[in-house]
C-alpha atoms as a PDB file:
ATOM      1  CA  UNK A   1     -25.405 -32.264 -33.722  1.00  0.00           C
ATOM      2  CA  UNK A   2     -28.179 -30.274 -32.678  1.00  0.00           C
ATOM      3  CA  UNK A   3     -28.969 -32.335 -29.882  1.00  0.00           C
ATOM      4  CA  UNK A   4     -25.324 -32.380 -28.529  1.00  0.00           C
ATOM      5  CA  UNK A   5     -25.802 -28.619 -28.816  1.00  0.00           C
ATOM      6  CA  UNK A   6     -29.297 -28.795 -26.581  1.00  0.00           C
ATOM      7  CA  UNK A   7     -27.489 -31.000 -24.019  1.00  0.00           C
ATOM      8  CA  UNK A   8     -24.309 -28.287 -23.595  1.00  0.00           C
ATOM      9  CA  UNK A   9     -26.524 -25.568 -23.792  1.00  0.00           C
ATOM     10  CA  UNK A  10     -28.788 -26.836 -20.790  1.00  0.00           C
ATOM     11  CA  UNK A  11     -25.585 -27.096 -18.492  1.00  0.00           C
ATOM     12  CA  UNK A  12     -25.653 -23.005 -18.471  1.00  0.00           C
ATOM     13  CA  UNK A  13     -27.749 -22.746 -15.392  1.00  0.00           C
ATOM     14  CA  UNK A  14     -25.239 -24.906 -13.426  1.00  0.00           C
ATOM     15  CA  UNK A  15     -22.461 -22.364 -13.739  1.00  0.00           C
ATOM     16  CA  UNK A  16     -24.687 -19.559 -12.474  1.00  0.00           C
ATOM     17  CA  UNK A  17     -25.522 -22.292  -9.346  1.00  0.00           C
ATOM     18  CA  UNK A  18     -21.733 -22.489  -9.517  1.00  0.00           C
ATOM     19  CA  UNK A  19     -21.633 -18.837  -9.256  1.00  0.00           C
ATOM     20  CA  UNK A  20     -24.142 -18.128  -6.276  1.00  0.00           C
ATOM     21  CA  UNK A  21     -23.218 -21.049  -4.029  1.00  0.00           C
ATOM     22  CA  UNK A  22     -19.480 -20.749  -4.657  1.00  0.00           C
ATOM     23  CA  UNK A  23     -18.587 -17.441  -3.652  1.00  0.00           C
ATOM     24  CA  UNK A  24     -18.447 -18.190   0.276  1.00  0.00           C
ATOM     25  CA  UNK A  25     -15.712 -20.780  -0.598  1.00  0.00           C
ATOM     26  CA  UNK A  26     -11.945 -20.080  -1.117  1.00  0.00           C
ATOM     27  CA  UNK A  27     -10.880 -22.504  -2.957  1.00  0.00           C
ATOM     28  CA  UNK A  28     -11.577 -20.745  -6.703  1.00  0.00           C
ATOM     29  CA  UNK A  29     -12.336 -23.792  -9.330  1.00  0.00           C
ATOM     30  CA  UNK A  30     -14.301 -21.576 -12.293  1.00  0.00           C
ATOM     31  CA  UNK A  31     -15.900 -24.216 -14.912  1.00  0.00           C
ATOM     32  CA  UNK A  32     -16.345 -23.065 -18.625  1.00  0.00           C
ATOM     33  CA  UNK A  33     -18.506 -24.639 -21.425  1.00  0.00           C
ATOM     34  CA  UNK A  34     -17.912 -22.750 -24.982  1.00  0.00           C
ATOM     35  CA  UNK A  35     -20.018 -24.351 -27.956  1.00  0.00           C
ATOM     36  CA  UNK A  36     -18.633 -23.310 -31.665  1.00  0.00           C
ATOM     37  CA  UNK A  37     -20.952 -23.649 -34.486  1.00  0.00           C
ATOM     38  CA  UNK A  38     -19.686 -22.741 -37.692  1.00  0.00           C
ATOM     39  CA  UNK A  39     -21.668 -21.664 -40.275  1.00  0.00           C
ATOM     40  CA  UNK A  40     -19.785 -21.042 -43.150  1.00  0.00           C
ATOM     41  CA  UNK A  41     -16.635 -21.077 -44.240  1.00  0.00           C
ATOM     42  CA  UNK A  42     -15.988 -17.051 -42.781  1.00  0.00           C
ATOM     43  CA  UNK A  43     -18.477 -16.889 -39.578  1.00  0.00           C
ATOM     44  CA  UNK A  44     -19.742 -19.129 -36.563  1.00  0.00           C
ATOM     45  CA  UNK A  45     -22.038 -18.624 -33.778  1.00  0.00           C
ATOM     46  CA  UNK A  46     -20.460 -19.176 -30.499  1.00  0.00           C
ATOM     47  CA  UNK A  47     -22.513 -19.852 -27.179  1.00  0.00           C
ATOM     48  CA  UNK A  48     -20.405 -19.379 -23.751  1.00  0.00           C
ATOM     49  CA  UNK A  49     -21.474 -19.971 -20.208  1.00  0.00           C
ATOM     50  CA  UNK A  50     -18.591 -19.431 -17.550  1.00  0.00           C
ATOM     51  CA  UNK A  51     -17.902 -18.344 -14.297  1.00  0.00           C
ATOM     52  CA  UNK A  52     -15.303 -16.063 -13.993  1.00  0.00           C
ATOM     53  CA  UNK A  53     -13.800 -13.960 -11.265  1.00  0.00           C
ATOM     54  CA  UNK A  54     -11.047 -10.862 -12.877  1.00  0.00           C
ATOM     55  CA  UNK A  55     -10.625  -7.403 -12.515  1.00  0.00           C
ATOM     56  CA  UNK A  56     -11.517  -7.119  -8.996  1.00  0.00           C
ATOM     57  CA  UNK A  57     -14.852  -8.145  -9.738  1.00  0.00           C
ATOM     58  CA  UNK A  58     -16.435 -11.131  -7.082  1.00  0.00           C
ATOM     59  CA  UNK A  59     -17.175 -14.501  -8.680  1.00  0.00           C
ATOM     60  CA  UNK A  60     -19.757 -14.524 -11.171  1.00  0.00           C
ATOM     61  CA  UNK A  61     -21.445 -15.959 -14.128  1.00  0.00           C
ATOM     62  CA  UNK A  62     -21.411 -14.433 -17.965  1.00  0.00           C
ATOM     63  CA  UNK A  63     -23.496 -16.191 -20.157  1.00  0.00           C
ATOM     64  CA  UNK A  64     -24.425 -15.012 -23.932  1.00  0.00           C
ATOM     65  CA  UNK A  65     -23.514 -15.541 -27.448  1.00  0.00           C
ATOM     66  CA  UNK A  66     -20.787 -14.295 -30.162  1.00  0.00           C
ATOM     67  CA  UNK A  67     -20.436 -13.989 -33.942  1.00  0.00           C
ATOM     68  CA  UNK A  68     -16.475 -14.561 -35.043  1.00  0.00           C
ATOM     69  CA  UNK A  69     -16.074 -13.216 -38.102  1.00  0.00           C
ATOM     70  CA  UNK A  70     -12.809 -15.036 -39.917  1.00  0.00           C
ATOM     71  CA  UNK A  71     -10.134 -13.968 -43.112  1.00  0.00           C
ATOM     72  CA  UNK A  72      -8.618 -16.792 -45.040  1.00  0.00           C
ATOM     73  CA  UNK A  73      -6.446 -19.432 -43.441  1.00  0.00           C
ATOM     74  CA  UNK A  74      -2.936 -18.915 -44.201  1.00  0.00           C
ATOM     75  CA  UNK A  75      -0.621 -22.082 -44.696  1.00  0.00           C
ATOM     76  CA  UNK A  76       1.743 -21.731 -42.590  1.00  0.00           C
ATOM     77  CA  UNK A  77      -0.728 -21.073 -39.803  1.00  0.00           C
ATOM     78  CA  UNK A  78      -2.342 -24.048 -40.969  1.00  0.00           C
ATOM     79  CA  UNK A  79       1.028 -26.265 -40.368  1.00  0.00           C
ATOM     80  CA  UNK A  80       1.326 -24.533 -36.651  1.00  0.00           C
ATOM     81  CA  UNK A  81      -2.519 -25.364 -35.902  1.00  0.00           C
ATOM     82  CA  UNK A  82      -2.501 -28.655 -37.874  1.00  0.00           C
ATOM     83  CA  UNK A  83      -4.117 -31.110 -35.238  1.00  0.00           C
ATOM     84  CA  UNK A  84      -6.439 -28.121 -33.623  1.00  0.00           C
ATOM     85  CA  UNK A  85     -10.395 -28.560 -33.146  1.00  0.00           C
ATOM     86  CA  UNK A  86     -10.495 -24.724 -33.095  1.00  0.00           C
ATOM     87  CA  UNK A  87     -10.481 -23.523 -37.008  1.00  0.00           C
ATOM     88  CA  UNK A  88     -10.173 -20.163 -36.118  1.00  0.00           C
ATOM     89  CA  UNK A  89      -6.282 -20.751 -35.124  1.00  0.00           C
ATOM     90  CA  UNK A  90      -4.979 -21.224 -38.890  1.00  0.00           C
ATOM     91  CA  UNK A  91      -6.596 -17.813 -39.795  1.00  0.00           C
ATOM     92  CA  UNK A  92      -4.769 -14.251 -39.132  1.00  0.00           C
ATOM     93  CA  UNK A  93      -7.269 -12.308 -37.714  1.00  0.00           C
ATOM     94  CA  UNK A  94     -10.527 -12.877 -36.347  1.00  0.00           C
ATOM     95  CA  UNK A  95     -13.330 -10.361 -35.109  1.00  0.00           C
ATOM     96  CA  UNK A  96     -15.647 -11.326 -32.767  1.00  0.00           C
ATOM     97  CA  UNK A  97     -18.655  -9.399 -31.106  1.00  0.00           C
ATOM     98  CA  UNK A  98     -20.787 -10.858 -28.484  1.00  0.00           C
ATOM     99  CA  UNK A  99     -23.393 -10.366 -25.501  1.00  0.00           C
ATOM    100  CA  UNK A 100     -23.258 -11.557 -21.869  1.00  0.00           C
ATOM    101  CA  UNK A 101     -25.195 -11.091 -19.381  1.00  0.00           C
ATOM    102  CA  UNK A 102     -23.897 -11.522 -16.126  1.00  0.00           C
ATOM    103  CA  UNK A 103     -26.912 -11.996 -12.981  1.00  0.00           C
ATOM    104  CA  UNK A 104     -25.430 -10.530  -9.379  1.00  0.00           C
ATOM    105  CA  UNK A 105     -25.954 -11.958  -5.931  1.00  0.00           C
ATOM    106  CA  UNK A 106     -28.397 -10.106  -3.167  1.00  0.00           C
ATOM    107  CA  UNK A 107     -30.946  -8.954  -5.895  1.00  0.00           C
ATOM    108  CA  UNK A 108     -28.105  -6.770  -7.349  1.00  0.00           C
ATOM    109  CA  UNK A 109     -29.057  -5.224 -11.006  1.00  0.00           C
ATOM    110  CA  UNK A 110     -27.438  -7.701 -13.548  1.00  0.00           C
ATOM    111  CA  UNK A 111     -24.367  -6.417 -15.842  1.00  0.00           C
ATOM    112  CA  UNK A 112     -24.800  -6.337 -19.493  1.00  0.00           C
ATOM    113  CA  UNK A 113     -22.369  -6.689 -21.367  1.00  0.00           C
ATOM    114  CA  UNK A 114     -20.957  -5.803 -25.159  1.00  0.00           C
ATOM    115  CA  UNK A 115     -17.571  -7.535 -26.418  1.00  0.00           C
ATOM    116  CA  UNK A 116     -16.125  -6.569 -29.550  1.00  0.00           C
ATOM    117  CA  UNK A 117     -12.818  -8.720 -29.758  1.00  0.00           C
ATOM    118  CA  UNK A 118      -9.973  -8.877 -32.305  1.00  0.00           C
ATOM    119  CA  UNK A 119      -7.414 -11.580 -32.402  1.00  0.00           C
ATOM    120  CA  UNK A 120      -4.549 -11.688 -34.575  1.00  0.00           C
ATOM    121  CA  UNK A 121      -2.381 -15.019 -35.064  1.00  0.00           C
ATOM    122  CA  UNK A 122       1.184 -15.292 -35.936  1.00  0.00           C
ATOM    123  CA  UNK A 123       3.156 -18.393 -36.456  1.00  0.00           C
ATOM    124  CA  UNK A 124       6.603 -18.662 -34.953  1.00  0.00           C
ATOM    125  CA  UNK A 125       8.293 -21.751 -36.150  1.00  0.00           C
ATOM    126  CA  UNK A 126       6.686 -24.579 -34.681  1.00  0.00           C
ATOM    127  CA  UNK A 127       4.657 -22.635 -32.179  1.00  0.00           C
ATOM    128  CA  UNK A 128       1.380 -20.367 -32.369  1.00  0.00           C
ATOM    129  CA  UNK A 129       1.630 -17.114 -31.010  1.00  0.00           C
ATOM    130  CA  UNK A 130      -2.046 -14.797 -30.573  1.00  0.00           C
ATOM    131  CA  UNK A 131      -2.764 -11.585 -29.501  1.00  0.00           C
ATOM    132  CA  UNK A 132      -6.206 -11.277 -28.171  1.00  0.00           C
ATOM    133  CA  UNK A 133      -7.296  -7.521 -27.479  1.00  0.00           C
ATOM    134  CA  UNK A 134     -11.129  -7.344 -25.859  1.00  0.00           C
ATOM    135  CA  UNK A 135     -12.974  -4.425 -24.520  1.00  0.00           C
ATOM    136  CA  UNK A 136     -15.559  -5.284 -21.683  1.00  0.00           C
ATOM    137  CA  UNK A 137     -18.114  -2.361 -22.345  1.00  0.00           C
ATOM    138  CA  UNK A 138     -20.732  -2.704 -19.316  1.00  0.00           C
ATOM    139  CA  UNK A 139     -23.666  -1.604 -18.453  1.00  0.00           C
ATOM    140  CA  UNK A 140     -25.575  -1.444 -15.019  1.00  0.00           C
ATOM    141  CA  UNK A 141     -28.585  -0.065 -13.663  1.00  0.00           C
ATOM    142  CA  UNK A 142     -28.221   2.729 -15.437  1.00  0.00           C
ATOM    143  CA  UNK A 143     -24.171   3.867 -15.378  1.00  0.00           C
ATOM    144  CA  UNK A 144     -21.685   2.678 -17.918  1.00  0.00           C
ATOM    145  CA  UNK A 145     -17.874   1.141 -17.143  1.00  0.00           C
ATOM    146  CA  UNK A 146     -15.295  -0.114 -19.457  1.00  0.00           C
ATOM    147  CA  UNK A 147     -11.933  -2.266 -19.586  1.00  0.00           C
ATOM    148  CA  UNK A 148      -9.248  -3.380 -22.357  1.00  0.00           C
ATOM    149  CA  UNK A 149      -7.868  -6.512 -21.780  1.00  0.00           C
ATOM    150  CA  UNK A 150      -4.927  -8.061 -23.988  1.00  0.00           C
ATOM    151  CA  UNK A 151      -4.085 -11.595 -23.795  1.00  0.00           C
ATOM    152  CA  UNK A 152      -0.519 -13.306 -25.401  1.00  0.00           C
ATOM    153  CA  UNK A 153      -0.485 -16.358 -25.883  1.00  0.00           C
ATOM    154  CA  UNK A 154       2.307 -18.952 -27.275  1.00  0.00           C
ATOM    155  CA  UNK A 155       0.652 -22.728 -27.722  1.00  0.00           C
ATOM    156  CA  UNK A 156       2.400 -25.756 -29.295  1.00  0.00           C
ATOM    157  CA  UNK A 157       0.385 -29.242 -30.914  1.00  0.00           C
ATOM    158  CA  UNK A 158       2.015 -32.217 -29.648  1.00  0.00           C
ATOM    159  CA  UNK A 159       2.347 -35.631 -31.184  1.00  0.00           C
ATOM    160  CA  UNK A 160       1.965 -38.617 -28.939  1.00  0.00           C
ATOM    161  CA  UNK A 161       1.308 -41.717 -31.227  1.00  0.00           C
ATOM    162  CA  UNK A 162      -2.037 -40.415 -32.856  1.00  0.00           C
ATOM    163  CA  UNK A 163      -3.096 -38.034 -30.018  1.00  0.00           C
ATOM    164  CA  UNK A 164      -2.522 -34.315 -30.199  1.00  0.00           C
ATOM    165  CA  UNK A 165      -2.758 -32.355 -26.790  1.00  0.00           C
ATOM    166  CA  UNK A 166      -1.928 -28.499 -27.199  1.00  0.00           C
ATOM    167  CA  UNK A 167      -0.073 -27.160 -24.444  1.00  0.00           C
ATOM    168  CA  UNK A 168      -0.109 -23.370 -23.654  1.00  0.00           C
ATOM    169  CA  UNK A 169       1.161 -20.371 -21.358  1.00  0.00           C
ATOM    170  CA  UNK A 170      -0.257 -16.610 -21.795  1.00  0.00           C
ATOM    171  CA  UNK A 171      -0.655 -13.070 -19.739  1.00  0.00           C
ATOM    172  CA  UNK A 172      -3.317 -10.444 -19.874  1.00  0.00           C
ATOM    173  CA  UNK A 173      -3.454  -7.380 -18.717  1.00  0.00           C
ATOM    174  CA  UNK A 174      -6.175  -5.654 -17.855  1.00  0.00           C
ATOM    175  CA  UNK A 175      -6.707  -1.483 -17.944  1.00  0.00           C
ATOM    176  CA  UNK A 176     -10.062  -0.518 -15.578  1.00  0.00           C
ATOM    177  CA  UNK A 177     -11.945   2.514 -16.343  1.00  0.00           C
ATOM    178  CA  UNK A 178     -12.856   2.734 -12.849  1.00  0.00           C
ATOM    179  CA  UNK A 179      -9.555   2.907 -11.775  1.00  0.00           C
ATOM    180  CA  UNK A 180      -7.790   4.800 -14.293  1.00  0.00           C
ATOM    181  CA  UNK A 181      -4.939   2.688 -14.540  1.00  0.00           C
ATOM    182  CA  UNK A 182      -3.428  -0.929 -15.961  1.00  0.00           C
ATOM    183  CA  UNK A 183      -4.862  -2.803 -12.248  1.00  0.00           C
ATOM    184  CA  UNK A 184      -4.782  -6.622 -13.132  1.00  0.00           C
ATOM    185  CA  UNK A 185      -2.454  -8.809 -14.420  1.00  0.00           C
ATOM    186  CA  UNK A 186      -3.129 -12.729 -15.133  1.00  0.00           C
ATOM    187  CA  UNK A 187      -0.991 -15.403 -15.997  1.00  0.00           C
ATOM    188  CA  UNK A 188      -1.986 -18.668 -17.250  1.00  0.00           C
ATOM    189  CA  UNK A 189      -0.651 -21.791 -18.140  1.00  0.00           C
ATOM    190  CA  UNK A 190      -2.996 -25.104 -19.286  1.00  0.00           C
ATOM    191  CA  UNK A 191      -3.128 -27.382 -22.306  1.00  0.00           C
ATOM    192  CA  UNK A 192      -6.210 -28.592 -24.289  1.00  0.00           C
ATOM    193  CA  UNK A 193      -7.305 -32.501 -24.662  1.00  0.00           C
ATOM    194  CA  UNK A 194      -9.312 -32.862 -27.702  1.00  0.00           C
ATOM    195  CA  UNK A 195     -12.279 -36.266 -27.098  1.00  0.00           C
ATOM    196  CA  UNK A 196     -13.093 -37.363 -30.621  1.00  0.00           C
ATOM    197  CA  UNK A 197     -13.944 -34.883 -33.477  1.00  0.00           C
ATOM    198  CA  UNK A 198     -16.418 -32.728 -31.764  1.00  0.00           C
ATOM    199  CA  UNK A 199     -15.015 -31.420 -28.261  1.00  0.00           C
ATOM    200  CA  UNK A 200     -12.155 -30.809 -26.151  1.00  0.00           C
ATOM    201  CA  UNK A 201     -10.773 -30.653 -22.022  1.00  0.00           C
ATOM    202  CA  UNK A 202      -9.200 -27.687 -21.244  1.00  0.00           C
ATOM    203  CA  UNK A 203      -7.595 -27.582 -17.441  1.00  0.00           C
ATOM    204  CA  UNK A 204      -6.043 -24.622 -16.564  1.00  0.00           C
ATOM    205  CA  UNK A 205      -4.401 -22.577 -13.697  1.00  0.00           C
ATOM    206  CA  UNK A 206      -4.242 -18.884 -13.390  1.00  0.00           C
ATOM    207  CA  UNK A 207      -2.553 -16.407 -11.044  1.00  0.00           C
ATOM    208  CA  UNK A 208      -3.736 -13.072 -10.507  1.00  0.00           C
ATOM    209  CA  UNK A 209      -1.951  -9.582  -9.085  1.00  0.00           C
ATOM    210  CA  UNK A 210      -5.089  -6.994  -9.034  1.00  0.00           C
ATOM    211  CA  UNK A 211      -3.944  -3.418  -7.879  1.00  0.00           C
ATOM    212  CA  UNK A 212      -7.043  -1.870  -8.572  1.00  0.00           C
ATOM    213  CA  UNK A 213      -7.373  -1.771  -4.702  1.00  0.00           C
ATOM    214  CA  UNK A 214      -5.375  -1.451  -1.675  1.00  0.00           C
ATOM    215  CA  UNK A 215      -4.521  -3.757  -0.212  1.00  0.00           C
ATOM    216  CA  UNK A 216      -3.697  -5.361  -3.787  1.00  0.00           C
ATOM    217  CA  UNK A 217      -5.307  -8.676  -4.112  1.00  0.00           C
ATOM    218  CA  UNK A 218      -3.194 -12.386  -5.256  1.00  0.00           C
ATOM    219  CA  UNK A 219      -5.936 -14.944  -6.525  1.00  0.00           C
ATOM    220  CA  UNK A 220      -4.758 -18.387  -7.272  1.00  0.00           C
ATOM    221  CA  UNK A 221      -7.287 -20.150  -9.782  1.00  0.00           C
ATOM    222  CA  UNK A 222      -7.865 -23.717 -11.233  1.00  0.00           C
ATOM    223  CA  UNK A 223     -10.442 -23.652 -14.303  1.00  0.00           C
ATOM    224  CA  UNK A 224     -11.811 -26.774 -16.653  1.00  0.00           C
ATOM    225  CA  UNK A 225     -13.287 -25.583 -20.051  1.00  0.00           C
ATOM    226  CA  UNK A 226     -15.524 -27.928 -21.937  1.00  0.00           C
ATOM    227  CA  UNK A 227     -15.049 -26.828 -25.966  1.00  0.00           C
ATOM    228  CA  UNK A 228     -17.939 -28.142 -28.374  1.00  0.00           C
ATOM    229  CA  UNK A 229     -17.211 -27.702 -32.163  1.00  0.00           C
ATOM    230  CA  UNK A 230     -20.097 -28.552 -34.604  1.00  0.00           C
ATOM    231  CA  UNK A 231     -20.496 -27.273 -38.239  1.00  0.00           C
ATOM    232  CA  UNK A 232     -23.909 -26.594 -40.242  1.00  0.00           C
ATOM    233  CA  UNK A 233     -21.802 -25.855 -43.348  1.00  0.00           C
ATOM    234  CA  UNK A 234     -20.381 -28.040 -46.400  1.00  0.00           C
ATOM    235  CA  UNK A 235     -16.806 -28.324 -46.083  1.00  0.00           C
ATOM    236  CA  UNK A 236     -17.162 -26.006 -49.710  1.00  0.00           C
ATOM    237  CA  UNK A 237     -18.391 -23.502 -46.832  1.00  0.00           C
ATOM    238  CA  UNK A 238     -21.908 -23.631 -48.564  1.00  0.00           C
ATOM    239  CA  UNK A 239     -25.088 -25.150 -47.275  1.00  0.00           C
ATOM    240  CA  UNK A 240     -27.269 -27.550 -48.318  1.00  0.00           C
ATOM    241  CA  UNK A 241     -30.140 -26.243 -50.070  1.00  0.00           C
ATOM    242  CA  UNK A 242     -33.483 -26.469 -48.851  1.00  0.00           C
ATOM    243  CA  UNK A 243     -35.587 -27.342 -52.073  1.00  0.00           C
ATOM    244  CA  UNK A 244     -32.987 -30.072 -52.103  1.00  0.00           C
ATOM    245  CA  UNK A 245     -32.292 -31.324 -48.663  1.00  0.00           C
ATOM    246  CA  UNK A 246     -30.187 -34.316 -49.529  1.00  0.00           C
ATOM    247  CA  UNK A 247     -27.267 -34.892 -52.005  1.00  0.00           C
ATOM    248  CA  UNK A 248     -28.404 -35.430 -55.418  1.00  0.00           C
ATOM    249  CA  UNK A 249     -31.777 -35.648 -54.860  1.00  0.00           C
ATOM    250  CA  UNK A 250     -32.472 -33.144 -57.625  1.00  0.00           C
ATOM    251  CA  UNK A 251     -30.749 -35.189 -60.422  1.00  0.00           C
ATOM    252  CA  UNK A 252     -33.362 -38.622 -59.205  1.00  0.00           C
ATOM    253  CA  UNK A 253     -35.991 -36.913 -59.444  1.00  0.00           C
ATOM    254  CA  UNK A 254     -35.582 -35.562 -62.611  1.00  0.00           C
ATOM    255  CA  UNK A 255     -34.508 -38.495 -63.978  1.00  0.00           C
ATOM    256  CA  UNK A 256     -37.769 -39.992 -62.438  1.00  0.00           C
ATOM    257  CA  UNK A 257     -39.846 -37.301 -64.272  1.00  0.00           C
ATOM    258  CA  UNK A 258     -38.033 -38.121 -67.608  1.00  0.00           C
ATOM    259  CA  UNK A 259     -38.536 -41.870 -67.400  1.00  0.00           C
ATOM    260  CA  UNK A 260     -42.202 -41.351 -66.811  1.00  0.00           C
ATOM    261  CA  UNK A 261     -42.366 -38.673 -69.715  1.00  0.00           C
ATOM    262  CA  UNK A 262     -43.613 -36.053 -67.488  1.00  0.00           C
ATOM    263  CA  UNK A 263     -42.478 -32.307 -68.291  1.00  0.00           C
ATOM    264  CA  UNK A 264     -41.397 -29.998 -65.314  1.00  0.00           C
END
């Protein structure tokens, strides 16, 4: 698992090539690798390295990590999200706070970058419905910006034979500090491919309105996320102990000790 985690990991300085060699072109293909460890049964570690272009903003790469905080699974979020690599869809609400950091072009001071996210998850008969609400809190050379973003989205598991692709369509709308106002609006529409147990496809297309500035600006956007899922807890949501690193090793070697007549 680790290594697999290594392996994605490395493939975060070819987004930000992505990101500095791309933005001449105008075709806009934006890749996306997200790697999900979980760590217990309430909190994972998330590592995301994307380019992105929203907002306004030019084409650019945010790499950094998150902590996603979870409540209990509820059952019949569990029956909408049944077949889904992602176990944060079966639970209510999620909080998740992260870091990016985001280098600029032309020796431009980089943007740092605080997200605090909540997402809440509702199921509507066979279908998953999520409201994502994120503030982009940014910070650059010095002066401070901000934007609230929130993101519906309805999704629906398939069954074909044993496969389980998960279809999905969302907007978000964006609010800019800068601006004052409610300036972007995005609409998606893509469906996720889970490979095995571990990882995922995710093609998607996206159409943009911004209005931040005049003349207002239509984007047209293809992107293909990678999604990793790995686990470093017990499916108890505990962790193996470390005196004891494998199952029931305790129990021979006390049984060892006893046969030999030694006292611990």
């Amino acid at each position: 698992m680790a290594r697999i985690a290594e392996k994605s990991l490395a493939l975060a300085p070819l987004v930000i090539l992505w990101c500095v060699y791309g933005r001449a072109q105008t075709a806009q293909v934006l890749p996306e690798i997200d790697t999900e460890v979980k760590l217990s049964s309430d909190l994972r570690i998330t590592f995301q390295a994307k380019a992105t272009r929203e907002g306004g903003d030019p084409e650019q790469a945010e790499i950094g990590p998150s902590l996603d905080f979870y409540l209990k699974p509820l059952i019949r979020l569990q029956d909408a999200a049944k077949f889904d690599l992602d176990d944060a869809k079966p639970r209510p609400l999620v909080f998740s706070i992260g870091y990016r950091y985001m280098p600029q072009a032309n020796k431009a001071p980089p943007i740092n970058r605080m997200e605090p996210v909540l997402t809440f998850h509702f199921p509507m008969a066979r279908f998953l419905l999520s409201d994502k609400n994120r503030a982009d809190l940014d910070w650059q050379n010095g002066s401070f910006s901000w934007r609230y973003r929130n993101r519906v989205q309805i999704e629906k598991t398939l069954t074909i034979g044993s496969y389980h692709p998960a279809p999905y369509a969302s907007a978000e709308f964006f609010y800019e500090s800068q601006y004052g106002k409610w300036s972007d609006t995005a609409i998606y529409a893509g469906c996720s491919f889970p490979i095995g147990k571990h990882s995922e496809f995710e093609p998607y297309y996206e159409h943009q309105n911004n209005t931040g500035k005049s003349p207002n600006q239509q984007l047209n956007q293809l992107g293909l996320i990678l999604n990793l899922y790995f686990s470093a807890a017990r499916h108890d949501g505990s962790h193996p102990s470390i005196r004891d690193p494998l199952p029931g090793s305790r129990h021979i070697r006390d049984h060892f000790f006893r046969l030999n007549g030694v006292r611990q």
